[in-house]
PDB file of N, CA and C in Angstrom:
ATOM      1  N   UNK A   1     -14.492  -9.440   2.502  1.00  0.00           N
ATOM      2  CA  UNK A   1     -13.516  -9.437   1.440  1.00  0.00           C
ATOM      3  C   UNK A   1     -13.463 -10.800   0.752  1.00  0.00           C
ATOM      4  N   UNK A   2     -13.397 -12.016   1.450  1.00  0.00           N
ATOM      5  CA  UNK A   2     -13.332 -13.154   0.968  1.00  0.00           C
ATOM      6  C   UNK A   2     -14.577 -13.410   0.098  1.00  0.00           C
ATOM      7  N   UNK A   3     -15.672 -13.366   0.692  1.00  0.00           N
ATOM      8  CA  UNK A   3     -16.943 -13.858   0.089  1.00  0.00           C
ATOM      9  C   UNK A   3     -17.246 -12.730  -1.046  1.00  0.00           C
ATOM     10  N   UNK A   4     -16.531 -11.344  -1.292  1.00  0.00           N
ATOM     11  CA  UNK A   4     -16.989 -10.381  -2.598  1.00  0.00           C
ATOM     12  C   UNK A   4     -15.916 -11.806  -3.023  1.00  0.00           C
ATOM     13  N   UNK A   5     -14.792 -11.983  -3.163  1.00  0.00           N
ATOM     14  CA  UNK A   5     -14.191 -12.819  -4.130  1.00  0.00           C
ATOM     15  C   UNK A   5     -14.632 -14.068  -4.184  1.00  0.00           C
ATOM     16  N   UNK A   6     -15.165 -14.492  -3.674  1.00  0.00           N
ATOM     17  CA  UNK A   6     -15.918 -15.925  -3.920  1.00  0.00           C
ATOM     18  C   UNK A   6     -16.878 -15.676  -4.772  1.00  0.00           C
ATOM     19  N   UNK A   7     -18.066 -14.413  -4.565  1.00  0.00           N
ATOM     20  CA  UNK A   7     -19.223 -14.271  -5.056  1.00  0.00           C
ATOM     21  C   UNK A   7     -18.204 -13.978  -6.817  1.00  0.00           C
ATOM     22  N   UNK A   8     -17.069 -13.668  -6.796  1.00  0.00           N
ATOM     23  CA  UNK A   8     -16.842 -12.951  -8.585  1.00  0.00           C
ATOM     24  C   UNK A   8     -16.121 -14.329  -8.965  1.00  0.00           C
ATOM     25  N   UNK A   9     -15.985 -15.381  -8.569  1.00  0.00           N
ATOM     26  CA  UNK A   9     -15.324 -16.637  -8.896  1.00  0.00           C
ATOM     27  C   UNK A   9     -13.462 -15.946  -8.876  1.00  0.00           C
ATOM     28  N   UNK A  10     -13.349 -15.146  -7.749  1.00  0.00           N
ATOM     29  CA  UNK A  10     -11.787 -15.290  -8.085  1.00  0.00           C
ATOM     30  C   UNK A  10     -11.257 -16.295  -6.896  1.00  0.00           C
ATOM     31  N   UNK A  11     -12.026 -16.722  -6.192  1.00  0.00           N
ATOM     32  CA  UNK A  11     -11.259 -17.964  -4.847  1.00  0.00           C
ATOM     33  C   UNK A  11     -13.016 -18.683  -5.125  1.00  0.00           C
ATOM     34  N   UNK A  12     -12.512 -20.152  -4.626  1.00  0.00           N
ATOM     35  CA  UNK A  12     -13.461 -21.010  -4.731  1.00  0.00           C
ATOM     36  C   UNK A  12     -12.884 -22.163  -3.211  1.00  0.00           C
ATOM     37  N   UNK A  13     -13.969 -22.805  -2.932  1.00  0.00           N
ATOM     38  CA  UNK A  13     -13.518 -23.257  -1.519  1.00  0.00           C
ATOM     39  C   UNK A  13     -12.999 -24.651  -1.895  1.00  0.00           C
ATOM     40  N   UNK A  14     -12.385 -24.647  -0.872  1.00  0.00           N
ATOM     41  CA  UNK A  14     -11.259 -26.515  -1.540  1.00  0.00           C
ATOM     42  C   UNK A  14     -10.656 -27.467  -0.141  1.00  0.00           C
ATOM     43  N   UNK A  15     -10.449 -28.027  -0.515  1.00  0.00           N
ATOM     44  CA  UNK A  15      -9.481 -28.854   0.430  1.00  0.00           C
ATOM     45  C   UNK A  15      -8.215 -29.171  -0.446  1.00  0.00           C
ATOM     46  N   UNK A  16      -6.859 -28.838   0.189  1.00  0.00           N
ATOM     47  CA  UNK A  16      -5.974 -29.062  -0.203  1.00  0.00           C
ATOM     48  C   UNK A  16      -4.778 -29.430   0.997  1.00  0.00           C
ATOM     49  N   UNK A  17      -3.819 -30.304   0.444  1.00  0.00           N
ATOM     50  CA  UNK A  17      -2.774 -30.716   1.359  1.00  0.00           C
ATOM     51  C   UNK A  17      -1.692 -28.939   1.698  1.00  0.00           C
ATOM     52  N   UNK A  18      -1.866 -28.103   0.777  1.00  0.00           N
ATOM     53  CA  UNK A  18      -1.132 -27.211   0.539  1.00  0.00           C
ATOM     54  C   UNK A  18      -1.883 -26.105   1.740  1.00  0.00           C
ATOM     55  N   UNK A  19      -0.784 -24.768   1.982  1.00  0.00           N
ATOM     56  CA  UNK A  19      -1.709 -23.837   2.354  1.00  0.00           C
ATOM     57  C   UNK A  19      -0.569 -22.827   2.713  1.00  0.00           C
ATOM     58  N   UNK A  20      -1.045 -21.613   2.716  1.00  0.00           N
ATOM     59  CA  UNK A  20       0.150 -20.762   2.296  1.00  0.00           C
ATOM     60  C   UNK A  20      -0.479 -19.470   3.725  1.00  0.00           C
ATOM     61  N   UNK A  21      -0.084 -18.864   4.127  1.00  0.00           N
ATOM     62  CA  UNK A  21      -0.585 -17.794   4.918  1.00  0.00           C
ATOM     63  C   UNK A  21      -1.047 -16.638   4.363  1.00  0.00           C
ATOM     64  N   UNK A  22      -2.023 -16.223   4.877  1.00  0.00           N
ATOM     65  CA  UNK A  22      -2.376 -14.802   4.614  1.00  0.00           C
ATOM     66  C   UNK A  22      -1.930 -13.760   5.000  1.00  0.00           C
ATOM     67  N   UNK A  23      -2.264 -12.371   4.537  1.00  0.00           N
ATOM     68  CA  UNK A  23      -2.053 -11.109   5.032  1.00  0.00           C
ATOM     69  C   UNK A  23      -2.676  -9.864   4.670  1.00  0.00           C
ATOM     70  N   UNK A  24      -3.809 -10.016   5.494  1.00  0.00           N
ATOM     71  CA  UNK A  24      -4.271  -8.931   4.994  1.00  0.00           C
ATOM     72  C   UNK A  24      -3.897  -7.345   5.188  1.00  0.00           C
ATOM     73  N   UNK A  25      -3.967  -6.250   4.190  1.00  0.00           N
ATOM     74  CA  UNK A  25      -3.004  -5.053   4.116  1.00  0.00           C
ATOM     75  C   UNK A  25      -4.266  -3.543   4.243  1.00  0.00           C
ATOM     76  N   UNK A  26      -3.928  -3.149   5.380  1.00  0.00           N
ATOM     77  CA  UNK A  26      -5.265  -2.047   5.312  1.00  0.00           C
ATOM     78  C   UNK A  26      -4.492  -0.948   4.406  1.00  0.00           C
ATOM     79  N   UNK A  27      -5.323  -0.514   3.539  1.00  0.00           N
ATOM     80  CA  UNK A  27      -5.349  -0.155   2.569  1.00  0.00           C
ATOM     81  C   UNK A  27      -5.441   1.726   2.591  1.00  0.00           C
ATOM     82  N   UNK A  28      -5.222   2.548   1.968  1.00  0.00           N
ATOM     83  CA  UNK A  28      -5.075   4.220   3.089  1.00  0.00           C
ATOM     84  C   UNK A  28      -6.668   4.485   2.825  1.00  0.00           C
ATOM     85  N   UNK A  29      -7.129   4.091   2.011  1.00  0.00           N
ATOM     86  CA  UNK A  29      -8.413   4.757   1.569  1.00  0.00           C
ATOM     87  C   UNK A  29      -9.292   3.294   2.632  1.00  0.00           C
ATOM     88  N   UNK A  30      -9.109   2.945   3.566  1.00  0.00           N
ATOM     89  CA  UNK A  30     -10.100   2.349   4.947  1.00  0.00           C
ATOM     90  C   UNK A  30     -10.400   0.790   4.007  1.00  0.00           C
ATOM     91  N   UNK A  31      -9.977   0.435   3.054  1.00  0.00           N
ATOM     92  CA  UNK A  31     -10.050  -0.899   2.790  1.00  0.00           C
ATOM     93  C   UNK A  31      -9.114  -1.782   2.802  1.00  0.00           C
ATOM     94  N   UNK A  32      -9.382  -3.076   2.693  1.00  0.00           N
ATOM     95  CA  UNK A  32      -8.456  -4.104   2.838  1.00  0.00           C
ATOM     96  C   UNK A  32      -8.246  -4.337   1.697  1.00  0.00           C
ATOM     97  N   UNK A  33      -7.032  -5.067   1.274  1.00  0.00           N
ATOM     98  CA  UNK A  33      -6.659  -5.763   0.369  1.00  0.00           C
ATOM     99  C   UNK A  33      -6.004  -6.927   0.820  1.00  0.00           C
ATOM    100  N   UNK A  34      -6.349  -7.752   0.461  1.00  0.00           N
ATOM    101  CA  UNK A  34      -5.812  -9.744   0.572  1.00  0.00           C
ATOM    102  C   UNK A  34      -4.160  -9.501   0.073  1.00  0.00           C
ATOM    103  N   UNK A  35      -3.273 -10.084   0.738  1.00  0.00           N
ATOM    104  CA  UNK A  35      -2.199 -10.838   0.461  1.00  0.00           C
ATOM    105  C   UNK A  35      -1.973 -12.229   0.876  1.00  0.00           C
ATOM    106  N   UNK A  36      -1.279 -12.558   0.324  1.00  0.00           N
ATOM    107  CA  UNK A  36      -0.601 -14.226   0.050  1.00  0.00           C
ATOM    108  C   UNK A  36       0.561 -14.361   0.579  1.00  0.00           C
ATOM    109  N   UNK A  37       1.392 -14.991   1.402  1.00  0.00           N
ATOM    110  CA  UNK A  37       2.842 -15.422   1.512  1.00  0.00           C
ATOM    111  C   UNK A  37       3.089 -16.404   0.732  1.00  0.00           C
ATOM    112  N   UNK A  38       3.558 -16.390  -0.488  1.00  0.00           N
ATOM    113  CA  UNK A  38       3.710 -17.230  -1.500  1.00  0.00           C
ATOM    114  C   UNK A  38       5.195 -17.676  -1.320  1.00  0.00           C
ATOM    115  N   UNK A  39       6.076 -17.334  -0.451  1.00  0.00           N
ATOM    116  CA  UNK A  39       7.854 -17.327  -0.453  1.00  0.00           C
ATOM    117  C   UNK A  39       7.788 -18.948  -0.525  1.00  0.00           C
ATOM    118  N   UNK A  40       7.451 -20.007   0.452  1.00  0.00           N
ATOM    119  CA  UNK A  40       7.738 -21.194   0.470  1.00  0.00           C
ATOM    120  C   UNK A  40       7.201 -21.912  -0.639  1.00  0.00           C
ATOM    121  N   UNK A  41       6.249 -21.445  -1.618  1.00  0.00           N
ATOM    122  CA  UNK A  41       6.136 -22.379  -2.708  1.00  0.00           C
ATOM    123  C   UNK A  41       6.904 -21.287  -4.132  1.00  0.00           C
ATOM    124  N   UNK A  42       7.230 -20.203  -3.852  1.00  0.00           N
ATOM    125  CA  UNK A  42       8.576 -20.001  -4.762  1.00  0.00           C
ATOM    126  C   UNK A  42       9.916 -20.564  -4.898  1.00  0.00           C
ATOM    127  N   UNK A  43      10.015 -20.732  -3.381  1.00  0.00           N
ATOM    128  CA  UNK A  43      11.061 -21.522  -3.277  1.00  0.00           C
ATOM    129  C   UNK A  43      11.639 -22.915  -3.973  1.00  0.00           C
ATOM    130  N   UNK A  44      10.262 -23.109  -3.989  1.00  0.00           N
ATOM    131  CA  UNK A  44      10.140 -24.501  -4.767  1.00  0.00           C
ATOM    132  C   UNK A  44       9.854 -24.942  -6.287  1.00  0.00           C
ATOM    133  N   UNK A  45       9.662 -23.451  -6.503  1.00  0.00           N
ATOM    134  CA  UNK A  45       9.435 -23.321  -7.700  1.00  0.00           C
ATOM    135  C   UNK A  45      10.455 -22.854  -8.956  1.00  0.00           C
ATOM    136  N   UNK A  46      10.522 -23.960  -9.915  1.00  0.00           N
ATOM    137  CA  UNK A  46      11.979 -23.373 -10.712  1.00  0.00           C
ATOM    138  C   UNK A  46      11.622 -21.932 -11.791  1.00  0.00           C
ATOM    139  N   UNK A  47      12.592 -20.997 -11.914  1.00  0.00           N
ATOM    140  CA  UNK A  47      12.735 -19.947 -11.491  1.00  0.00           C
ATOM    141  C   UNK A  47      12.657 -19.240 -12.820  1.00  0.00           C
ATOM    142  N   UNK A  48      11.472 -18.597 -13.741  1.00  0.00           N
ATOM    143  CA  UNK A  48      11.009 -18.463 -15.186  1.00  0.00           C
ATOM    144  C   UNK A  48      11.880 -17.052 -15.765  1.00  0.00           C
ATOM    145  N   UNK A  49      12.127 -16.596 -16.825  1.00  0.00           N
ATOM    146  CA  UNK A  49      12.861 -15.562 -17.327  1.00  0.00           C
ATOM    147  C   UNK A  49      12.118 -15.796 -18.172  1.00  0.00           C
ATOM    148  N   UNK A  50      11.107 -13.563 -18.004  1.00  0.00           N
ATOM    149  CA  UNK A  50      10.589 -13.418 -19.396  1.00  0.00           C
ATOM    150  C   UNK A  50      11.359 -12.003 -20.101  1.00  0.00           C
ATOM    151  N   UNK A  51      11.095 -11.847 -21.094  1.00  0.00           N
ATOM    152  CA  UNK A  51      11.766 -10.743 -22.156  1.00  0.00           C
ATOM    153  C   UNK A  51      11.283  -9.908 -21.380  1.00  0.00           C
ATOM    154  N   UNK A  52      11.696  -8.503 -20.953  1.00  0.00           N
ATOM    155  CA  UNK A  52      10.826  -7.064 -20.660  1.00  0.00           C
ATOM    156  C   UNK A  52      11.589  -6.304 -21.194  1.00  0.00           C
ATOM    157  N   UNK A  53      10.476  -5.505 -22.445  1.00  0.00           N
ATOM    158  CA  UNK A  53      11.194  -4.377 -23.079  1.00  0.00           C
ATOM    159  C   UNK A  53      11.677  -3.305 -22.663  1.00  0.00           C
ATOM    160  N   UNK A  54      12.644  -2.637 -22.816  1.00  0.00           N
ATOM    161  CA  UNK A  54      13.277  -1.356 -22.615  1.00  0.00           C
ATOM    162  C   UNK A  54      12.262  -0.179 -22.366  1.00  0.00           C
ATOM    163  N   UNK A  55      12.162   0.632 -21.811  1.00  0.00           N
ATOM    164  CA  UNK A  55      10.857   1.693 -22.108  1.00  0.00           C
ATOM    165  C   UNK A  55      11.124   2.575 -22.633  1.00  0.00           C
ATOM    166  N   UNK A  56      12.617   2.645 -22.956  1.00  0.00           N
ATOM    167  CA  UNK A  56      13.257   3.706 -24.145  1.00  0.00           C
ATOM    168  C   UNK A  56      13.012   3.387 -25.077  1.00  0.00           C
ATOM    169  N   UNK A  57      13.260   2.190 -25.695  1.00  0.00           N
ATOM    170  CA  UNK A  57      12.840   1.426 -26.789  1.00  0.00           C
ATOM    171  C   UNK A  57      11.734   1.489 -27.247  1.00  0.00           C
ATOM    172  N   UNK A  58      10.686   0.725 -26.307  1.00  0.00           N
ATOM    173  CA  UNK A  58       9.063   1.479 -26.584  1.00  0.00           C
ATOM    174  C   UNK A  58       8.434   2.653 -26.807  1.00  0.00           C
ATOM    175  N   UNK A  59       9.312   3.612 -25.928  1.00  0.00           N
ATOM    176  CA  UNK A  59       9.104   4.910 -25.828  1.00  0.00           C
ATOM    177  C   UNK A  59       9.255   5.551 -27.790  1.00  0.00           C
ATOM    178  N   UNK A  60      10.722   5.224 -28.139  1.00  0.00           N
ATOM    179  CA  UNK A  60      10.864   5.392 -29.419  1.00  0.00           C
ATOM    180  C   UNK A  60      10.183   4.770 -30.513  1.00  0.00           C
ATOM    181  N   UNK A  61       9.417   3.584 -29.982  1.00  0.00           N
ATOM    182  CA  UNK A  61       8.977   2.797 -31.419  1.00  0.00           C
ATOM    183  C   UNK A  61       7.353   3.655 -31.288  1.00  0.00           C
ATOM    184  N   UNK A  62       6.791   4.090 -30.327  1.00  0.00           N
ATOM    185  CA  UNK A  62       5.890   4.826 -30.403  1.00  0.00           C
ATOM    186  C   UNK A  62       5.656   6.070 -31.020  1.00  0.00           C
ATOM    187  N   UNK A  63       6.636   6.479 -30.539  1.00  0.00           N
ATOM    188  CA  UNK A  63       7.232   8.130 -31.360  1.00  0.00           C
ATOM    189  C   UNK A  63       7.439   7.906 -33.032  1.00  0.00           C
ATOM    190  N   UNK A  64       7.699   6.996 -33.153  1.00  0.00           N
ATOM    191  CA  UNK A  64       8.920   6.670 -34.472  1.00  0.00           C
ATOM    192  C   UNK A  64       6.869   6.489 -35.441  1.00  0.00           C
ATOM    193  N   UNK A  65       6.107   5.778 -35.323  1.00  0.00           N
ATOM    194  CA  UNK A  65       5.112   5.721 -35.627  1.00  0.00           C
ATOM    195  C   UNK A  65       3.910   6.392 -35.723  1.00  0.00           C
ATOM    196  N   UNK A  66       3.965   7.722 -35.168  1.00  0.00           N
ATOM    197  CA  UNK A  66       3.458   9.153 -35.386  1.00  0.00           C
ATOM    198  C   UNK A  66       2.086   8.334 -34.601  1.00  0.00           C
ATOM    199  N   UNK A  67       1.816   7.824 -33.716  1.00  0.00           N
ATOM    200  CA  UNK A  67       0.571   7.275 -33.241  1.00  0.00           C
ATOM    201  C   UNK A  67      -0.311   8.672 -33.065  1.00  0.00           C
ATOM    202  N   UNK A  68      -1.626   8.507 -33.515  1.00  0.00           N
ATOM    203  CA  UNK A  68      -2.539   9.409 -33.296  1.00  0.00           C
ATOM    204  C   UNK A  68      -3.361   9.667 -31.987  1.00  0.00           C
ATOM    205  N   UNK A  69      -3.185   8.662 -31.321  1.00  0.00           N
ATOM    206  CA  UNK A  69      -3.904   8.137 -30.184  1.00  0.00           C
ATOM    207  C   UNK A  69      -3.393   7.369 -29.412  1.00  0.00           C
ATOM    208  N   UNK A  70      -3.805   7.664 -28.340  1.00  0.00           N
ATOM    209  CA  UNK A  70      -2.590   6.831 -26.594  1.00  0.00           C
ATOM    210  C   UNK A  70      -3.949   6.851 -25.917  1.00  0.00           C
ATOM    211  N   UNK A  71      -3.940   5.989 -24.866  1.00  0.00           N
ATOM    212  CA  UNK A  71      -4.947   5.570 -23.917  1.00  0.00           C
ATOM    213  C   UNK A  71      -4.534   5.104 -22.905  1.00  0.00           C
ATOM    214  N   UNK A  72      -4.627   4.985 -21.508  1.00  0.00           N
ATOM    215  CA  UNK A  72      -4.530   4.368 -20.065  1.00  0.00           C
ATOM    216  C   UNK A  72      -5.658   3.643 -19.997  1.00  0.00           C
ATOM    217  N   UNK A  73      -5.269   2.929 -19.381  1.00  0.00           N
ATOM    218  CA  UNK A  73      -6.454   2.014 -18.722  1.00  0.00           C
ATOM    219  C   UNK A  73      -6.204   1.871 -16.764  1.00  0.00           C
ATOM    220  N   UNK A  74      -7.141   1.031 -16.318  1.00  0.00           N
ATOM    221  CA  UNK A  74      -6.688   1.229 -14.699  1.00  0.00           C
ATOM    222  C   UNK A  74      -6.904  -0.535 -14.984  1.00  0.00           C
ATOM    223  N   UNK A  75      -5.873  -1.103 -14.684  1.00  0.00           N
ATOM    224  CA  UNK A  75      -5.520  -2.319 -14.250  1.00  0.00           C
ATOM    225  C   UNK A  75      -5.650  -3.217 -13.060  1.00  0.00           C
ATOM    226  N   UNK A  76      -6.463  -2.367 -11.963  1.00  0.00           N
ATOM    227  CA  UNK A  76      -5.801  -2.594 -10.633  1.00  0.00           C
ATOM    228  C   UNK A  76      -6.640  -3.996  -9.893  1.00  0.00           C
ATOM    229  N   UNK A  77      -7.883  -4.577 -11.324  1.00  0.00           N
ATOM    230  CA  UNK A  77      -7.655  -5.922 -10.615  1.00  0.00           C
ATOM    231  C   UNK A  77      -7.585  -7.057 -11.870  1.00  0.00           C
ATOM    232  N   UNK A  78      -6.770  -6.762 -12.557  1.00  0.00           N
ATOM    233  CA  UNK A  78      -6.459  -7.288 -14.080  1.00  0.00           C
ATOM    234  C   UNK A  78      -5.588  -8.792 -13.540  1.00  0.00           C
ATOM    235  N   UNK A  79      -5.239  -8.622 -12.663  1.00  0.00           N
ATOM    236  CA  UNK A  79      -4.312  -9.970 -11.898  1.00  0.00           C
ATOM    237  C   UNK A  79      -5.291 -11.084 -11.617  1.00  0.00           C
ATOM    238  N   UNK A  80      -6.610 -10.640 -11.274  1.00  0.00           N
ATOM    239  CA  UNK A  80      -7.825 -11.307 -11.114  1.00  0.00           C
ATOM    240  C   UNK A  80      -8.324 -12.368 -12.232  1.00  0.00           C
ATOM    241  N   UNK A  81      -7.741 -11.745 -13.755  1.00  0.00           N
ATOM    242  CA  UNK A  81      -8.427 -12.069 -14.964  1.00  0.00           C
ATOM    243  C   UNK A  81      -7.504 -13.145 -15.499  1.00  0.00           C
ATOM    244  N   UNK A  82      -6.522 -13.276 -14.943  1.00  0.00           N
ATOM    245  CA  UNK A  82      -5.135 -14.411 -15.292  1.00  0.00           C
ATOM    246  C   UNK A  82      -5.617 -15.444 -15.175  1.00  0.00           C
ATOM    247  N   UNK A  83      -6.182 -16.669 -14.935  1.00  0.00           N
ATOM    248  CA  UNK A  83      -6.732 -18.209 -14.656  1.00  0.00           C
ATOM    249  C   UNK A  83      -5.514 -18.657 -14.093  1.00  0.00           C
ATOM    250  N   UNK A  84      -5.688 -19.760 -13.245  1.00  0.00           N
ATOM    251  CA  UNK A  84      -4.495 -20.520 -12.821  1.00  0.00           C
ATOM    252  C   UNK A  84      -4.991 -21.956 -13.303  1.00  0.00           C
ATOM    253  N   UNK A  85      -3.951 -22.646 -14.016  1.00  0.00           N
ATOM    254  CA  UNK A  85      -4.680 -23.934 -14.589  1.00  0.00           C
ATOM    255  C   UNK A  85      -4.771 -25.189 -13.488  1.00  0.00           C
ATOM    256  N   UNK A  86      -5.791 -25.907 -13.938  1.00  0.00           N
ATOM    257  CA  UNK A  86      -6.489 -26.644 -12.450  1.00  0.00           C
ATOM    258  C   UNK A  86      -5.556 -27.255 -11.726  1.00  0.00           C
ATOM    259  N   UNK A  87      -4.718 -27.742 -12.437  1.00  0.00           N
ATOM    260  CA  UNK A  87      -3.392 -28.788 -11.648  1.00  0.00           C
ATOM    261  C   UNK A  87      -2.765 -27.907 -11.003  1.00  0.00           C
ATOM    262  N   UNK A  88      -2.738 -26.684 -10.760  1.00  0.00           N
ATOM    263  CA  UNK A  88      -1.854 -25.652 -10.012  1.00  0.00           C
ATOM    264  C   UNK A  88      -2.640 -24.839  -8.892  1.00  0.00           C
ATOM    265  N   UNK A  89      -3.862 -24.683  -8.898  1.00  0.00           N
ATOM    266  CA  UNK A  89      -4.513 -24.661  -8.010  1.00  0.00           C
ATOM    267  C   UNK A  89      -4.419 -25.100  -6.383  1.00  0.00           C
ATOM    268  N   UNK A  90      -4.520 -26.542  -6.644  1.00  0.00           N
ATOM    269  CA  UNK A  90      -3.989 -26.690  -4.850  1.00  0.00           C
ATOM    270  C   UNK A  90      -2.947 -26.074  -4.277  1.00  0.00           C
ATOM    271  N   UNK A  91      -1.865 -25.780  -5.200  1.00  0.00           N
ATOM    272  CA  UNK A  91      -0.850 -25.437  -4.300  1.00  0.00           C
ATOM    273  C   UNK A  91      -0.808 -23.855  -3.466  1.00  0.00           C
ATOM    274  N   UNK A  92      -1.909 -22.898  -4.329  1.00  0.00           N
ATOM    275  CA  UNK A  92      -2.498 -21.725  -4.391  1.00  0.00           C
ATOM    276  C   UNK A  92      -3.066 -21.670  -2.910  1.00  0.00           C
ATOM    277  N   UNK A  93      -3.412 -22.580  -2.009  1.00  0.00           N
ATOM    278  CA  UNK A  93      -4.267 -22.665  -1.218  1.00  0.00           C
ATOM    279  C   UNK A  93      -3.828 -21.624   0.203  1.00  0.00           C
ATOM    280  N   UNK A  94      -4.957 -21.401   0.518  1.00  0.00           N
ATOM    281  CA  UNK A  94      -4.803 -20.516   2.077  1.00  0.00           C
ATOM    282  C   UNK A  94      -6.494 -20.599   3.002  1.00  0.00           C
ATOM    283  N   UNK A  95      -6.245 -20.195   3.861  1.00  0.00           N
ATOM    284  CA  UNK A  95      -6.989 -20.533   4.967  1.00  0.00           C
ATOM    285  C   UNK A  95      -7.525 -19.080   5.390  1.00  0.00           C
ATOM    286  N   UNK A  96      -8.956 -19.037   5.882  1.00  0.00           N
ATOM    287  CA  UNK A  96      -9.669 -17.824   6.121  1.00  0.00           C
ATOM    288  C   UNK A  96     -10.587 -18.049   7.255  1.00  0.00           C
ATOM    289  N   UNK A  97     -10.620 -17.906   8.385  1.00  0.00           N
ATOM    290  CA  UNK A  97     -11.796 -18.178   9.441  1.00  0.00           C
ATOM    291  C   UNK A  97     -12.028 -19.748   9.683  1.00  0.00           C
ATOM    292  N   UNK A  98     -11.255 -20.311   9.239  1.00  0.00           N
ATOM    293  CA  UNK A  98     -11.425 -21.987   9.259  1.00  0.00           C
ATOM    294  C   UNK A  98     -11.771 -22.605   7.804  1.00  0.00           C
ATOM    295  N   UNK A  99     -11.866 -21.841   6.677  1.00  0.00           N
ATOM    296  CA  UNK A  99     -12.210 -22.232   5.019  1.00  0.00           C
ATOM    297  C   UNK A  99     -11.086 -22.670   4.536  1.00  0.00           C
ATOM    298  N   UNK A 100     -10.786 -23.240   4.070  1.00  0.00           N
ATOM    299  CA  UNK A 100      -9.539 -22.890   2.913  1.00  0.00           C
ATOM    300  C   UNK A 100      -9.877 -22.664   1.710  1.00  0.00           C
ATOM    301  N   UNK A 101      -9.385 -21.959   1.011  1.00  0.00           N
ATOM    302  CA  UNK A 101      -9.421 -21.284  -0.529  1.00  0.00           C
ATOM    303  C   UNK A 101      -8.896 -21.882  -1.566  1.00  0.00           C
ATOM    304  N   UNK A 102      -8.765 -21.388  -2.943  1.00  0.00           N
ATOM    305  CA  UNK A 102      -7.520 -21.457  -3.442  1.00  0.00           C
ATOM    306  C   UNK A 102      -8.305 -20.641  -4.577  1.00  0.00           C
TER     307      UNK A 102
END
């Protein structure tokens, strides 16, 4: 699991003063998925408020616009595609078999 994400550049190997625990989550379909215990550097982290629209609201401004066309997409590793900017990185850090990440 680690090294498919190393091989796609989503973890890269580091040394950092930081390091956060893992958890990995067996998954129903026999795979793993990586988690993070991120609580102690939330903690520390001051605390962001973004806008999230109503879905009634959306729901109506869609309707209200006679859209011809709707589409899904599958998102499910779109979290992957976010960058974390370099100065924020160390604090990202966790530990795998004796590696640390971030």
């Amino acid at each position: 699991m680690i090294r498919e994400l190393e091989s796609q550049g989503v973890v890269s190997k580091t040394h950092s003063p930081f390091n956060s625990p893992i958890w990995p989550v067996h998954k129903s379909d026999r795979e793993w998925r990586l988690t993070v215990d991120y609580r102690a550097l939330n903690e520390v982290t001051p605390p962001l408020s973004a806008a999230v629209p109503d879905m009634l609201e959306l729901q109506y401004e869609l309707e209200s616009k006679a859209a011809k066309w709707y589409a899904t997409i599958d998102i499910a590793n779109a979290f992957f595609s976010i960058p974390l900017a370099a100065e924020c990185r160390p604090q990202f850090a966790f530990t795998w078999r004796g590696v640390q990440y971030t």
